[in-house]
C-alpha atoms as a PDB file:
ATOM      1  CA  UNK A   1       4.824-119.042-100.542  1.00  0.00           C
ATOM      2  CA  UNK A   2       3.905-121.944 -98.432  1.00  0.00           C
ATOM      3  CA  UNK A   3       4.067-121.545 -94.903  1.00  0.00           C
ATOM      4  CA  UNK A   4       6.635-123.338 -92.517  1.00  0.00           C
ATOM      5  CA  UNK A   5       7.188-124.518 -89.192  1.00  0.00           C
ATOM      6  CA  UNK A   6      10.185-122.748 -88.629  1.00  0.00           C
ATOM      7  CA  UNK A   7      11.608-119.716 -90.007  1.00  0.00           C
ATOM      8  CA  UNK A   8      15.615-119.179 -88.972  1.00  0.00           C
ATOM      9  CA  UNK A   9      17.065-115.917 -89.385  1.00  0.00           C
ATOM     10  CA  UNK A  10      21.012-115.174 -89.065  1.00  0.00           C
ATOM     11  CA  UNK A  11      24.516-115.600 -90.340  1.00  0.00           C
ATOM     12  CA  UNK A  12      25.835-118.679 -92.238  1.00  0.00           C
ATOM     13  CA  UNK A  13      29.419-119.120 -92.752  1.00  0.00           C
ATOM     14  CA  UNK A  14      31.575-121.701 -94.787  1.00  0.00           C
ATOM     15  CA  UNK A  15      33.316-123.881 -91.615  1.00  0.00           C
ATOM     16  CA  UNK A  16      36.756-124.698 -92.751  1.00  0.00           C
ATOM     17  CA  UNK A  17      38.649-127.885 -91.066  1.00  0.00           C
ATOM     18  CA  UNK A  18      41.304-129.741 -91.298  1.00  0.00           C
ATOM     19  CA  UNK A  19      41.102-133.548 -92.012  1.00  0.00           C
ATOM     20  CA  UNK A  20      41.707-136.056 -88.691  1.00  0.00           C
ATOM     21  CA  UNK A  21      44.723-135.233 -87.237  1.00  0.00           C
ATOM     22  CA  UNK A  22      45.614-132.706 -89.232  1.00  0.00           C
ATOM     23  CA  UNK A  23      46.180-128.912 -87.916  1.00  0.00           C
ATOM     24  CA  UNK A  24      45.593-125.388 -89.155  1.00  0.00           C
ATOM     25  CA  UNK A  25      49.630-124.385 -88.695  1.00  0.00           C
ATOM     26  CA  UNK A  26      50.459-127.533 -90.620  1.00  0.00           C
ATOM     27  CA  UNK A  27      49.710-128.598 -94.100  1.00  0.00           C
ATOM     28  CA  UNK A  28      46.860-130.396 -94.152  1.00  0.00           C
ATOM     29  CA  UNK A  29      43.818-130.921 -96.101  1.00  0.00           C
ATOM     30  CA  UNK A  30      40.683-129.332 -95.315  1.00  0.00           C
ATOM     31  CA  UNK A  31      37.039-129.752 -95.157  1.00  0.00           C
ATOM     32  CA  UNK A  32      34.476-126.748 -96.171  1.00  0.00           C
ATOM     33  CA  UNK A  33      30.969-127.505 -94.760  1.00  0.00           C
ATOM     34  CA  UNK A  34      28.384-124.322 -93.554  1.00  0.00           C
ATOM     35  CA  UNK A  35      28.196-123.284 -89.986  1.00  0.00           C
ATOM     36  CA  UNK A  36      25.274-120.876 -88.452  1.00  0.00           C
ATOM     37  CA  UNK A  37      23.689-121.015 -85.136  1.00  0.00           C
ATOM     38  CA  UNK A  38      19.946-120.589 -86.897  1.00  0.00           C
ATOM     39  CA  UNK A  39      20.273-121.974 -90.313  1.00  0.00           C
ATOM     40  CA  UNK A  40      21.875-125.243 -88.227  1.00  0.00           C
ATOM     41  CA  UNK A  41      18.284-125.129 -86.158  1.00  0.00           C
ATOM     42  CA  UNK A  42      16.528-125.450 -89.297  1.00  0.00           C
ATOM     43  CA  UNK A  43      18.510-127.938 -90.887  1.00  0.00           C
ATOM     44  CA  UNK A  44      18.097-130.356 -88.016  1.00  0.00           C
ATOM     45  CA  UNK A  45      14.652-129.534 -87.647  1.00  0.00           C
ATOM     46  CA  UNK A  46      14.212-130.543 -90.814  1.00  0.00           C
ATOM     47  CA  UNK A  47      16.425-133.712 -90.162  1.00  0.00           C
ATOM     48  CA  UNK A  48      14.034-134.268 -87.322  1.00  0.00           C
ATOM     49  CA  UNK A  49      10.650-134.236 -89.735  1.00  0.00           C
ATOM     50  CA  UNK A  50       9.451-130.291 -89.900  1.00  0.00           C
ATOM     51  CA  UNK A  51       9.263-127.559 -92.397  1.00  0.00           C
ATOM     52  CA  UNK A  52      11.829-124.636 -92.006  1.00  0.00           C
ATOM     53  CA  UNK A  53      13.037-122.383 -93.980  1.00  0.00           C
ATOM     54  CA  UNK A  54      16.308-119.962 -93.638  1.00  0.00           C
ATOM     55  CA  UNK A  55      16.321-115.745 -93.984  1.00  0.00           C
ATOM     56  CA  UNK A  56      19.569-114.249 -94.771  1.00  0.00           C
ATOM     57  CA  UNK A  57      22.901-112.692 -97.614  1.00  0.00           C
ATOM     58  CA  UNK A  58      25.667-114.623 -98.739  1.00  0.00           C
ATOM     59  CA  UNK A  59      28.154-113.734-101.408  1.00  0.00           C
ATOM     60  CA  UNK A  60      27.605-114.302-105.044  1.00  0.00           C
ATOM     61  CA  UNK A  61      30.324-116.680-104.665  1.00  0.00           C
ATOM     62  CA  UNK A  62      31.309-120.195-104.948  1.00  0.00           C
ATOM     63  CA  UNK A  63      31.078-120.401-100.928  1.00  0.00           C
ATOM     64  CA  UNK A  64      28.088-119.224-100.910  1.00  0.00           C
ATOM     65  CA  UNK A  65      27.150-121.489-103.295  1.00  0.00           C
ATOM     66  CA  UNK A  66      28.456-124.301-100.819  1.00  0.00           C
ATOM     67  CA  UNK A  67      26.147-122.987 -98.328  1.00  0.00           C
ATOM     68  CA  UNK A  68      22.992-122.718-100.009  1.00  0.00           C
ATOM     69  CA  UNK A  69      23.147-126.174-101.627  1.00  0.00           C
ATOM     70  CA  UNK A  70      24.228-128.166 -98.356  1.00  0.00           C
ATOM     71  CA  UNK A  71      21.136-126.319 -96.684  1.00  0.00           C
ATOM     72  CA  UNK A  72      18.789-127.551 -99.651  1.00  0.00           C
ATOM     73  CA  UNK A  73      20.396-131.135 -99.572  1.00  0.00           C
ATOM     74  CA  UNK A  74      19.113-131.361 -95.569  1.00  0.00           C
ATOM     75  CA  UNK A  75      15.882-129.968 -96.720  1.00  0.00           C
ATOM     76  CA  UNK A  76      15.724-126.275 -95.811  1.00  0.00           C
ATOM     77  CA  UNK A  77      14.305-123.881 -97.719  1.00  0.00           C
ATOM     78  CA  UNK A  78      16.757-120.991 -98.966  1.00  0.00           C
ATOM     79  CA  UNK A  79      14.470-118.923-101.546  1.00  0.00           C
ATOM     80  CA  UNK A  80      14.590-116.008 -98.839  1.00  0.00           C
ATOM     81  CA  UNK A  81      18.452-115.551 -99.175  1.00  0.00           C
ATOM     82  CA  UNK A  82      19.655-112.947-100.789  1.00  0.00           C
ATOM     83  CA  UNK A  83      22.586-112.634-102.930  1.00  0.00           C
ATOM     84  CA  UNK A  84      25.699-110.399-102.324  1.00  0.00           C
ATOM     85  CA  UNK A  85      27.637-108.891-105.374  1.00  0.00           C
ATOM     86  CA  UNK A  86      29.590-106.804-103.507  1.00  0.00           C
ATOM     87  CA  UNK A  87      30.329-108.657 -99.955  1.00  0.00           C
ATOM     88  CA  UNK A  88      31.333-111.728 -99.376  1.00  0.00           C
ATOM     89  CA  UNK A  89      30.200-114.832 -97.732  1.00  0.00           C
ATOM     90  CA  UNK A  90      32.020-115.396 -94.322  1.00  0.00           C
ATOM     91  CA  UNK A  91      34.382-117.843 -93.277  1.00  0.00           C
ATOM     92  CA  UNK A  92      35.533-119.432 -89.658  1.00  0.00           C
ATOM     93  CA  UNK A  93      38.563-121.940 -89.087  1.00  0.00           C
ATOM     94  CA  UNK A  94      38.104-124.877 -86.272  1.00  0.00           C
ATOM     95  CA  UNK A  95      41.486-125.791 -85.183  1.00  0.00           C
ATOM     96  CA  UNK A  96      41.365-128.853 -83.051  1.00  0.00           C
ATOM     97  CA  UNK A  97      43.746-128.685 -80.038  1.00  0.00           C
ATOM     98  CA  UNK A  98      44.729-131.248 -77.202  1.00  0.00           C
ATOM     99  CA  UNK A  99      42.973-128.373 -74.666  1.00  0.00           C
ATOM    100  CA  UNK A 100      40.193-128.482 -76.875  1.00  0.00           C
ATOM    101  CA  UNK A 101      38.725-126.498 -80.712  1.00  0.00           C
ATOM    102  CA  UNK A 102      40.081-123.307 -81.003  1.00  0.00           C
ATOM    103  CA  UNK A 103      37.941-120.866 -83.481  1.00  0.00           C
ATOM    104  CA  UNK A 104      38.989-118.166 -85.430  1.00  0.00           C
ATOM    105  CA  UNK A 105      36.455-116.136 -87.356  1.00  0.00           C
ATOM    106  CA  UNK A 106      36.817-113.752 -90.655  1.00  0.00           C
ATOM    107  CA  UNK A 107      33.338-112.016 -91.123  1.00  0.00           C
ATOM    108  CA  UNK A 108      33.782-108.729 -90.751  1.00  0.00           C
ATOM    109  CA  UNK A 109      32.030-107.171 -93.633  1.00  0.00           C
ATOM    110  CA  UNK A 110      30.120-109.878 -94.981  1.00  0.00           C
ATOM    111  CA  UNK A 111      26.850-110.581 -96.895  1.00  0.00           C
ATOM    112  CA  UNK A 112      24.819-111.340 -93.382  1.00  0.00           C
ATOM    113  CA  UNK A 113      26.154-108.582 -92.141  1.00  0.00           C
ATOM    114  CA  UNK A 114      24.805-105.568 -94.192  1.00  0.00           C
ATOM    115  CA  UNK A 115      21.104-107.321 -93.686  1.00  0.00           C
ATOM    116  CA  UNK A 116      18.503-103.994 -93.066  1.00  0.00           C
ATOM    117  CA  UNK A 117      15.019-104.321 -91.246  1.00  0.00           C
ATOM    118  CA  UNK A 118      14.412-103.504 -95.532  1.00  0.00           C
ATOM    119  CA  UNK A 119      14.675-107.003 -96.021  1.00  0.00           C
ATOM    120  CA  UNK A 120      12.137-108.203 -93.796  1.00  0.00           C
ATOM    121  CA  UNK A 121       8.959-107.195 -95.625  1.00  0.00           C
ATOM    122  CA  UNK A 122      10.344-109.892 -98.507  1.00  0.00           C
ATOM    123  CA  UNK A 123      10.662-112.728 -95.484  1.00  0.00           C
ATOM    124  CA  UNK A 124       7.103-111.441 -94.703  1.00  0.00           C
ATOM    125  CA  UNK A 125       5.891-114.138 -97.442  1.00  0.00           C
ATOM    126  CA  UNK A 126       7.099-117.197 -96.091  1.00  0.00           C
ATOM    127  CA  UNK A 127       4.421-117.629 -92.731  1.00  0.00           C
ATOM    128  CA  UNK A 128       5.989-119.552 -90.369  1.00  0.00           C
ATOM    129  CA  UNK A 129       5.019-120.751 -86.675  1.00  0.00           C
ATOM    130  CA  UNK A 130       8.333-120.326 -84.986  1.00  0.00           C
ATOM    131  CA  UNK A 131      10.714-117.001 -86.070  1.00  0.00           C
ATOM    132  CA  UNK A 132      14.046-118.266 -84.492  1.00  0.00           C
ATOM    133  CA  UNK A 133      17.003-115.352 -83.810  1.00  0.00           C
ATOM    134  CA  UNK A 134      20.018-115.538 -82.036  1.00  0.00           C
ATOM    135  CA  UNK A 135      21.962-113.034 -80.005  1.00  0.00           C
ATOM    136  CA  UNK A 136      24.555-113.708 -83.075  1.00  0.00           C
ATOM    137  CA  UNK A 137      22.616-111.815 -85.311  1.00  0.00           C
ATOM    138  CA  UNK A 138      22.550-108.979 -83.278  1.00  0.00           C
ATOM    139  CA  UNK A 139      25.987-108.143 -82.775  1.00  0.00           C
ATOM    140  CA  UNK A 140      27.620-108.790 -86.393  1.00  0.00           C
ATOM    141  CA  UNK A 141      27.162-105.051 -86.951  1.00  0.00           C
ATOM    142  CA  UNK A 142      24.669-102.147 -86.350  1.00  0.00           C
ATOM    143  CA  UNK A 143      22.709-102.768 -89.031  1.00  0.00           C
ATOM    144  CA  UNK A 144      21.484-106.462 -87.954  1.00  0.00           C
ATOM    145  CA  UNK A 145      20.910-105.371 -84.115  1.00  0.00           C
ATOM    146  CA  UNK A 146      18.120-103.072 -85.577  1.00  0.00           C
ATOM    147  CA  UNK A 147      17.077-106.353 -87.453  1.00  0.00           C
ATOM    148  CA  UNK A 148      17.368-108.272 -84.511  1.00  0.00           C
ATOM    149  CA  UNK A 149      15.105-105.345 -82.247  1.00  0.00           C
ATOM    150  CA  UNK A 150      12.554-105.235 -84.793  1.00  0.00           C
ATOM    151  CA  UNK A 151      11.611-108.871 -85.243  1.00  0.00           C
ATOM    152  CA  UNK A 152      11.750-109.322 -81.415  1.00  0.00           C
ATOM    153  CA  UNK A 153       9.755-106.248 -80.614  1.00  0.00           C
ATOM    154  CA  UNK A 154       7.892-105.176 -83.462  1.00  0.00           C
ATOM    155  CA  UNK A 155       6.995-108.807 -84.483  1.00  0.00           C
ATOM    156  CA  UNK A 156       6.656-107.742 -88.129  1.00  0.00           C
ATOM    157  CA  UNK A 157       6.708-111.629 -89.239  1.00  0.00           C
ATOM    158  CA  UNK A 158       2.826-112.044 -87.662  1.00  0.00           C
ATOM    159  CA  UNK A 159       1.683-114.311 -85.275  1.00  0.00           C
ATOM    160  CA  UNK A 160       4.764-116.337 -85.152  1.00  0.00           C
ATOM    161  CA  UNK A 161       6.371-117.265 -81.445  1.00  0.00           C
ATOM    162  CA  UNK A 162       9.649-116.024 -81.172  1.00  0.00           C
ATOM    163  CA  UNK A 163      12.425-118.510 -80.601  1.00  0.00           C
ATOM    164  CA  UNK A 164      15.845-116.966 -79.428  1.00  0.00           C
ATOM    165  CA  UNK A 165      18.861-118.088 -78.634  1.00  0.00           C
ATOM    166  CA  UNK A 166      20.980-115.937 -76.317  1.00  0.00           C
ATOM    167  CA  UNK A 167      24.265-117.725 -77.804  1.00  0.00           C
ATOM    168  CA  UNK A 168      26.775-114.683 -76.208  1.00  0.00           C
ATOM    169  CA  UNK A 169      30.129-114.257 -78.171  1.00  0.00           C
ATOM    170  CA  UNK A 170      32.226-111.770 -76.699  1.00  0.00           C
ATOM    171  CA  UNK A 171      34.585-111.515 -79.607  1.00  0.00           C
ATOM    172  CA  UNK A 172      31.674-110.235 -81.387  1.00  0.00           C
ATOM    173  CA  UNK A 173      30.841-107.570 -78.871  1.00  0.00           C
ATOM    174  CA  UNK A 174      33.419-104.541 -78.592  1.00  0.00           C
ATOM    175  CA  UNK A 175      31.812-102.489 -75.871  1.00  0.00           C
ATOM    176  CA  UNK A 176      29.704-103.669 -72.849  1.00  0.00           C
ATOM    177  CA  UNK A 177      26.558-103.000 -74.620  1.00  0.00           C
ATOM    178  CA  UNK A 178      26.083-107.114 -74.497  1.00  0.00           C
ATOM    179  CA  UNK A 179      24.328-107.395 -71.317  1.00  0.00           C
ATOM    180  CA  UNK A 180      21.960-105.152 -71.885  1.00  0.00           C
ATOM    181  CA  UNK A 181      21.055-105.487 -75.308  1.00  0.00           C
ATOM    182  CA  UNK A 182      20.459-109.514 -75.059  1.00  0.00           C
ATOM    183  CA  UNK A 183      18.789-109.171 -71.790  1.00  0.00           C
ATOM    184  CA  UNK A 184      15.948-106.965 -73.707  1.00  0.00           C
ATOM    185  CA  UNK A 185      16.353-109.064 -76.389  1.00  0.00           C
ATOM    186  CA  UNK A 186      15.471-112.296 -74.263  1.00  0.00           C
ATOM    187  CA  UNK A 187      12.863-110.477 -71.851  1.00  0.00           C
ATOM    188  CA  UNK A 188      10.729-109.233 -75.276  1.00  0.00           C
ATOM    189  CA  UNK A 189      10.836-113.223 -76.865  1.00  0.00           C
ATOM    190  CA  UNK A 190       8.537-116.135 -76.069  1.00  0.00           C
ATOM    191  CA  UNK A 191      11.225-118.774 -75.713  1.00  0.00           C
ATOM    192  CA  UNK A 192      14.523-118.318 -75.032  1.00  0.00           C
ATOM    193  CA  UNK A 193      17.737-120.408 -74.242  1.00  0.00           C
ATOM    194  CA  UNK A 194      20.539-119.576 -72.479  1.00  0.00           C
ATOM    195  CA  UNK A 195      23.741-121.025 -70.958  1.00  0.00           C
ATOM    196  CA  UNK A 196      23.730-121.013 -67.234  1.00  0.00           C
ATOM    197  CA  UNK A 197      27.694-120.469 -67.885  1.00  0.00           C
ATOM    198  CA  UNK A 198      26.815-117.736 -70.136  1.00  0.00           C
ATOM    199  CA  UNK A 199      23.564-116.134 -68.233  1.00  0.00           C
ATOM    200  CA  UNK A 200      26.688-116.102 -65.053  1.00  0.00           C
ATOM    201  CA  UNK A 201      29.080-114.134 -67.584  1.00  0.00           C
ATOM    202  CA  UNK A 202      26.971-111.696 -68.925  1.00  0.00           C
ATOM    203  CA  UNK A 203      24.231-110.936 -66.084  1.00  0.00           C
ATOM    204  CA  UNK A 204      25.714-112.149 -62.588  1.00  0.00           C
ATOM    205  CA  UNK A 205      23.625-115.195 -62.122  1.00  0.00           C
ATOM    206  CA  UNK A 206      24.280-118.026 -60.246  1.00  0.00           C
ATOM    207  CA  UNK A 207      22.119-120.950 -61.037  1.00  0.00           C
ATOM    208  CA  UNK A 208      19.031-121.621 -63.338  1.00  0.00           C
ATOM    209  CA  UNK A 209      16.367-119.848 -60.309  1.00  0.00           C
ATOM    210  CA  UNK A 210      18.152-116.738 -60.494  1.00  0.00           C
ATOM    211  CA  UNK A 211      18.538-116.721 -64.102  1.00  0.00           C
ATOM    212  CA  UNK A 212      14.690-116.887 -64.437  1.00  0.00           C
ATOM    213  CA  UNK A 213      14.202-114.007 -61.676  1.00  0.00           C
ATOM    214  CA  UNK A 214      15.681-112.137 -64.198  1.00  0.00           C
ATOM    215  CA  UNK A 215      14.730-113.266 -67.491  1.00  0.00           C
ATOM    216  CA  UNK A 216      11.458-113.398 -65.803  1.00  0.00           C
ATOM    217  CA  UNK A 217       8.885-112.101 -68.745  1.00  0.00           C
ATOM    218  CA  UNK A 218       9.193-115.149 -71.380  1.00  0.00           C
ATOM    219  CA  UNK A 219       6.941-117.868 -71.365  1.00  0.00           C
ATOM    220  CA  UNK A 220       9.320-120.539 -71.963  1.00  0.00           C
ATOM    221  CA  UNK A 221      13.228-120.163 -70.508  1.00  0.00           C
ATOM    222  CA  UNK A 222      15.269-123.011 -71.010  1.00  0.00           C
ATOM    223  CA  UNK A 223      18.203-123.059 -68.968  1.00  0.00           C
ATOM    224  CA  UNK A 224      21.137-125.469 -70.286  1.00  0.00           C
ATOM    225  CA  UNK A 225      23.931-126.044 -67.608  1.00  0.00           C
ATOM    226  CA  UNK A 226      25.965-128.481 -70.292  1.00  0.00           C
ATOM    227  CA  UNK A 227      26.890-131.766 -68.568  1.00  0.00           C
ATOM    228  CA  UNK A 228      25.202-131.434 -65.065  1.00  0.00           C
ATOM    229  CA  UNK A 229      20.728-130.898 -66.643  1.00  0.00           C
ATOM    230  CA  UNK A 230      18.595-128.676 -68.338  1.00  0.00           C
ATOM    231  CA  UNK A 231      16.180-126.766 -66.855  1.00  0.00           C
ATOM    232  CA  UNK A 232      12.598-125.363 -68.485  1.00  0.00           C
ATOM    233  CA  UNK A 233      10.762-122.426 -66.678  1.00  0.00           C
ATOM    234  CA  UNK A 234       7.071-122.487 -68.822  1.00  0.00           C
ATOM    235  CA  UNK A 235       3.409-121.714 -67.670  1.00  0.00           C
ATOM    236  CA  UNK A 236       2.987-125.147 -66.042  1.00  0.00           C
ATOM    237  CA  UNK A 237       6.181-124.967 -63.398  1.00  0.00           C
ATOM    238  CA  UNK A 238       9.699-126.039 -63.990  1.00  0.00           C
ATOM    239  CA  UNK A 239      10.829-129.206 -65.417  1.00  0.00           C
ATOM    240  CA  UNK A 240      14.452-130.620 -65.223  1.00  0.00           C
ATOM    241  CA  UNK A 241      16.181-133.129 -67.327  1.00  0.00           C
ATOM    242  CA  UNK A 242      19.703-134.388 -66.176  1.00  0.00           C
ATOM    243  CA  UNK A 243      22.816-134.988 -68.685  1.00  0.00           C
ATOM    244  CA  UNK A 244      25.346-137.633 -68.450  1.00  0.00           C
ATOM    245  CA  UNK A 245      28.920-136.674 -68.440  1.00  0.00           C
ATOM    246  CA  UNK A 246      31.002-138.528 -71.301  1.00  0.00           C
ATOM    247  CA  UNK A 247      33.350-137.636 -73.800  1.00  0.00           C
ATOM    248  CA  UNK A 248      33.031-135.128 -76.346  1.00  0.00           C
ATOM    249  CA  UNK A 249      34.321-134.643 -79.492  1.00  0.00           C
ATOM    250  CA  UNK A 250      33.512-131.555 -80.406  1.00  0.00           C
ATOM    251  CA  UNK A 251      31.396-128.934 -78.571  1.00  0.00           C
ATOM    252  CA  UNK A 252      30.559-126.653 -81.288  1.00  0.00           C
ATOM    253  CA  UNK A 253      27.209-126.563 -82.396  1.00  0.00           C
ATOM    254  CA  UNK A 254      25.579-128.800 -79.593  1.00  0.00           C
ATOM    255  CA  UNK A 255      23.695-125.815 -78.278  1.00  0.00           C
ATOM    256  CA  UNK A 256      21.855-125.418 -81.529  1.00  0.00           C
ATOM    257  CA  UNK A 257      21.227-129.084 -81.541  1.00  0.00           C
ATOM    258  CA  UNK A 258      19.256-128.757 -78.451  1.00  0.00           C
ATOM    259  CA  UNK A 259      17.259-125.560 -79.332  1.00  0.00           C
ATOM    260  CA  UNK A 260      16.374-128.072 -82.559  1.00  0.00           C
ATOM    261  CA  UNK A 261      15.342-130.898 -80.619  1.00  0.00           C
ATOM    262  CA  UNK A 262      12.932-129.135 -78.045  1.00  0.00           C
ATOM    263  CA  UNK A 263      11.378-126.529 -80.629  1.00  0.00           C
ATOM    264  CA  UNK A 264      10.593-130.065 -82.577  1.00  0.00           C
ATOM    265  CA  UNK A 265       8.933-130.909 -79.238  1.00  0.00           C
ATOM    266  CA  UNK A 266       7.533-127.624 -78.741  1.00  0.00           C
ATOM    267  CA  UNK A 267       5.918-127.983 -82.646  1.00  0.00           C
ATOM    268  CA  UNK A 268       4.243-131.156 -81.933  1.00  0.00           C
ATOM    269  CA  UNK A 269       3.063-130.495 -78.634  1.00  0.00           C
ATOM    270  CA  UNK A 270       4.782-132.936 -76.351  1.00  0.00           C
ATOM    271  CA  UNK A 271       5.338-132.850 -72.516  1.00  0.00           C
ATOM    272  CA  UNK A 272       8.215-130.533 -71.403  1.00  0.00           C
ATOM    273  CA  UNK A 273      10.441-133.423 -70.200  1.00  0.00           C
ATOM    274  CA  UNK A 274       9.841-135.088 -73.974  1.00  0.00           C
ATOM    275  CA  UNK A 275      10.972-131.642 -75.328  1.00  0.00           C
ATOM    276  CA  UNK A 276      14.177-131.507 -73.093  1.00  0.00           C
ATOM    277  CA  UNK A 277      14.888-135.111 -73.570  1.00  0.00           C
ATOM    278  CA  UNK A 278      14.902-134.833 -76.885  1.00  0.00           C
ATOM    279  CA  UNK A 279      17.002-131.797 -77.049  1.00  0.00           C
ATOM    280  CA  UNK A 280      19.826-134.040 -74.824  1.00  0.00           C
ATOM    281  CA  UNK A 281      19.356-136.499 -77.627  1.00  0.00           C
ATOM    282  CA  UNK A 282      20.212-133.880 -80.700  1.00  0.00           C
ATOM    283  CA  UNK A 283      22.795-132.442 -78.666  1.00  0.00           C
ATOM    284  CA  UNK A 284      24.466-135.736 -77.937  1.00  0.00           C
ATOM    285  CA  UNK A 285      24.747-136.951 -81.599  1.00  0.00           C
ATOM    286  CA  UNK A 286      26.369-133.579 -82.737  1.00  0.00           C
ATOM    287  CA  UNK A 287      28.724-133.585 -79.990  1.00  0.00           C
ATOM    288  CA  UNK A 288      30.267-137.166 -81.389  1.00  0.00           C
ATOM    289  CA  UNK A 289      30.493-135.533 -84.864  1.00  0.00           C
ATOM    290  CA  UNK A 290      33.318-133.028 -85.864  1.00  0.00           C
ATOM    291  CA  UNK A 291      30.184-131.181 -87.994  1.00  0.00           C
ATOM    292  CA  UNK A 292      28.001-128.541 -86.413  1.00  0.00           C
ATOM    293  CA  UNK A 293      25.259-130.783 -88.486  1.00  0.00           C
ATOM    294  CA  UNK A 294      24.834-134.435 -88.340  1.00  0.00           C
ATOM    295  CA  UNK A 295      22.011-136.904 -89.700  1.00  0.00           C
ATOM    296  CA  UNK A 296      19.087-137.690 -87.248  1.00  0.00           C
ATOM    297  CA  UNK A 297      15.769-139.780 -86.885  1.00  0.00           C
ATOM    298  CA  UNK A 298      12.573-138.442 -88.015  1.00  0.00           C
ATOM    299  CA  UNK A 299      11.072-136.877 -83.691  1.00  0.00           C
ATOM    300  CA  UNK A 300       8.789-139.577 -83.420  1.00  0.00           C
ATOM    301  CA  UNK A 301      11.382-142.426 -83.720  1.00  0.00           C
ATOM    302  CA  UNK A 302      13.725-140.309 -81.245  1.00  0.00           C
ATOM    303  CA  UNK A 303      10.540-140.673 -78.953  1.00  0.00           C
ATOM    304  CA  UNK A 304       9.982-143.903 -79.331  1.00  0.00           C
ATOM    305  CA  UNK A 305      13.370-144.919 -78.312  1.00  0.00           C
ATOM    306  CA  UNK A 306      13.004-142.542 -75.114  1.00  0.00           C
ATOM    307  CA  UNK A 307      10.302-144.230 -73.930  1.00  0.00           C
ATOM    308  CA  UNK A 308      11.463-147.648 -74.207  1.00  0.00           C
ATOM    309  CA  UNK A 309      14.370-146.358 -72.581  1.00  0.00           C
ATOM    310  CA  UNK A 310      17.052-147.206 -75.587  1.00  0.00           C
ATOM    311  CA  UNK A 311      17.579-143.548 -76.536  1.00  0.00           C
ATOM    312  CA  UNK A 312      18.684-142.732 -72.999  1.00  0.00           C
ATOM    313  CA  UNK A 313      20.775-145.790 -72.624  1.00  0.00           C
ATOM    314  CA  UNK A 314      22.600-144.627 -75.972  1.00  0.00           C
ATOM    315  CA  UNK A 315      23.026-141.000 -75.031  1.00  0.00           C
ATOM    316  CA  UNK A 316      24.337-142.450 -71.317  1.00  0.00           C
ATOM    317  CA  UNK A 317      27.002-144.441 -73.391  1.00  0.00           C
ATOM    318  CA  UNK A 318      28.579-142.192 -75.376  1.00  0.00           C
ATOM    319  CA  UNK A 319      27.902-138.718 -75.371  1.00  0.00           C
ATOM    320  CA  UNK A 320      26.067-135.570 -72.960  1.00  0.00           C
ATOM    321  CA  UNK A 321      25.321-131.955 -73.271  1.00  0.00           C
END
């Protein structure tokens, strides 16, 4: 197989919404679209002008037919998915609120879920030169936390740098085994991102600093504290990139938009302030959609507009992360 630039691994689920103005405890009409922390990375990755490709189950189903061909139709590949004839692809409902999107999730025993470190000699063939991971993956069941630990640690996928996402859902985790398990999870990657809200919930931390006197042994930390500024810890110092607070439609999925945008910078080499700029950009134009996925410019064009200055004039207008 031909290699990539990015190979995501993890969950995808069928996201189930209603129509504008419509509501979950009312009847309403509903849009299906997929939802996943990693295959979202590599579908705006590939939005953004890279290769990727996506490693995981879904159902032999007709919504997991729905995932794999909205994947393909942003331009990721899926031949490394496996087929479920037994479990089922997994569903979540967005219910949009006046406090804000509520989320209710029904994956319990699903395709994604009974993924084995068996699987990963068959995602072997796809070279890429990112492996991206989430914490996700490693708390859907027992089964994909051994996944999760061997790809980190045992780095069975060859040279690839390891790209992980902390992304810490409690619901997921029954015991208090989440600490722990992501901090060895981050310290044993070469890039990871984390929530400063979510670094101060599951380790103690205060700000970005102490976050990184922890998470101390990656390369790359990139520290997102949502509308204040992100902040990058790599081998040549630390870099900061302020937000702008506006509105926001919906949250959900802006975190993955930013992990897309700076891994694009990371892939073709730029500055660390072009990297976190242009994750603020992706993150900006899916917080103005009700999608976790939404179109976007080939990197270069982004880039161009951030250095005349239009891009950040945009992003100061209507959205922030």
């Amino acid at each position: 197989m031909r290699p990539v630039d990015v190979l995501a691994i993890g969950e995808t689920m069928v996201m189930v919404t209603p129509t504008p103005g419509g509501r979950l405890d009312a009847d309403s009409a509903f849009i299906l679209r997929p939802g996943g922390a990693e295959s979202n990375v590599a579908a705006l990755l590939a939005r953004l002008g890279h290769t990727t490709a996506w490693a995981s189950a879904v159902g032999r189903d007709p919504l997991g037919d729905l995932v794999l061909d909205a994947l393909r139709a942003h331009g990721v590949d899926v031949d490394l998915v496996r087929r479920d004839d037994e479990r089922p692809t997994a569903v979540y409902f967005k219910d949009p609120t006046a406090s804000g999107t509520r989320v209710y999730y029904y994956r319990r025993g699903s395709a994604a879920s009974a993924m084995t470190v068996a699987e990963v000699a068959g995602w072997a063939t796809r070279p890429s030169r990112v492996t991206h991971i989430s914490g996700i993956t490693a708390a859907i069941s027992p089964q994909c936390l051994e996944l999760t630990r061997h790809i980190v640690f045992d780095r069975p996928l060859g040279p690839a740098t390891v790209s992980f996402d902390v992304n810490h859902r409690p619901s997921l985790w029954k015991d208090a085994d989440a600490p722990a398990v992501l901090l060895e999870l981050a310290q044993r990657a070469d890039i990871v991102f984390v929530g400063r809200d979510e670094a101060a919930a599951l380790w103690g931390t205060s700000d970005a600093e102490s976050v990184r006197r922890l998470v101390d042994r990656p390369p790359y930390l990139i520290v997102k504290d949502a509308a204040i500024e992100a902040v990058a810890f790599t081998p040549e110092g630390v870099h900061r990139a302020p937000s702008t607070p506006v509105e926001v439609l919906d949250a959900v999925g802006a975190g993955d938009a930013f992990a897309a945008g700076w891994l694009s910078g990371y892939l073709d080499g730029r500055d660390e302030l072009t990297r976190l700029r242009l994750g603020h950009y992706a993150a900006s134009r899916v917080l103005m959609s009700p999608a976790d996925l939404t179109d976007l410019p080939p990197a270069g064009e982004i880039v161009s507009l951030l250095e005349q200055g239009a891009g950040r004039r945009v992003a100061d207008r209507r959205t922030s992360h």
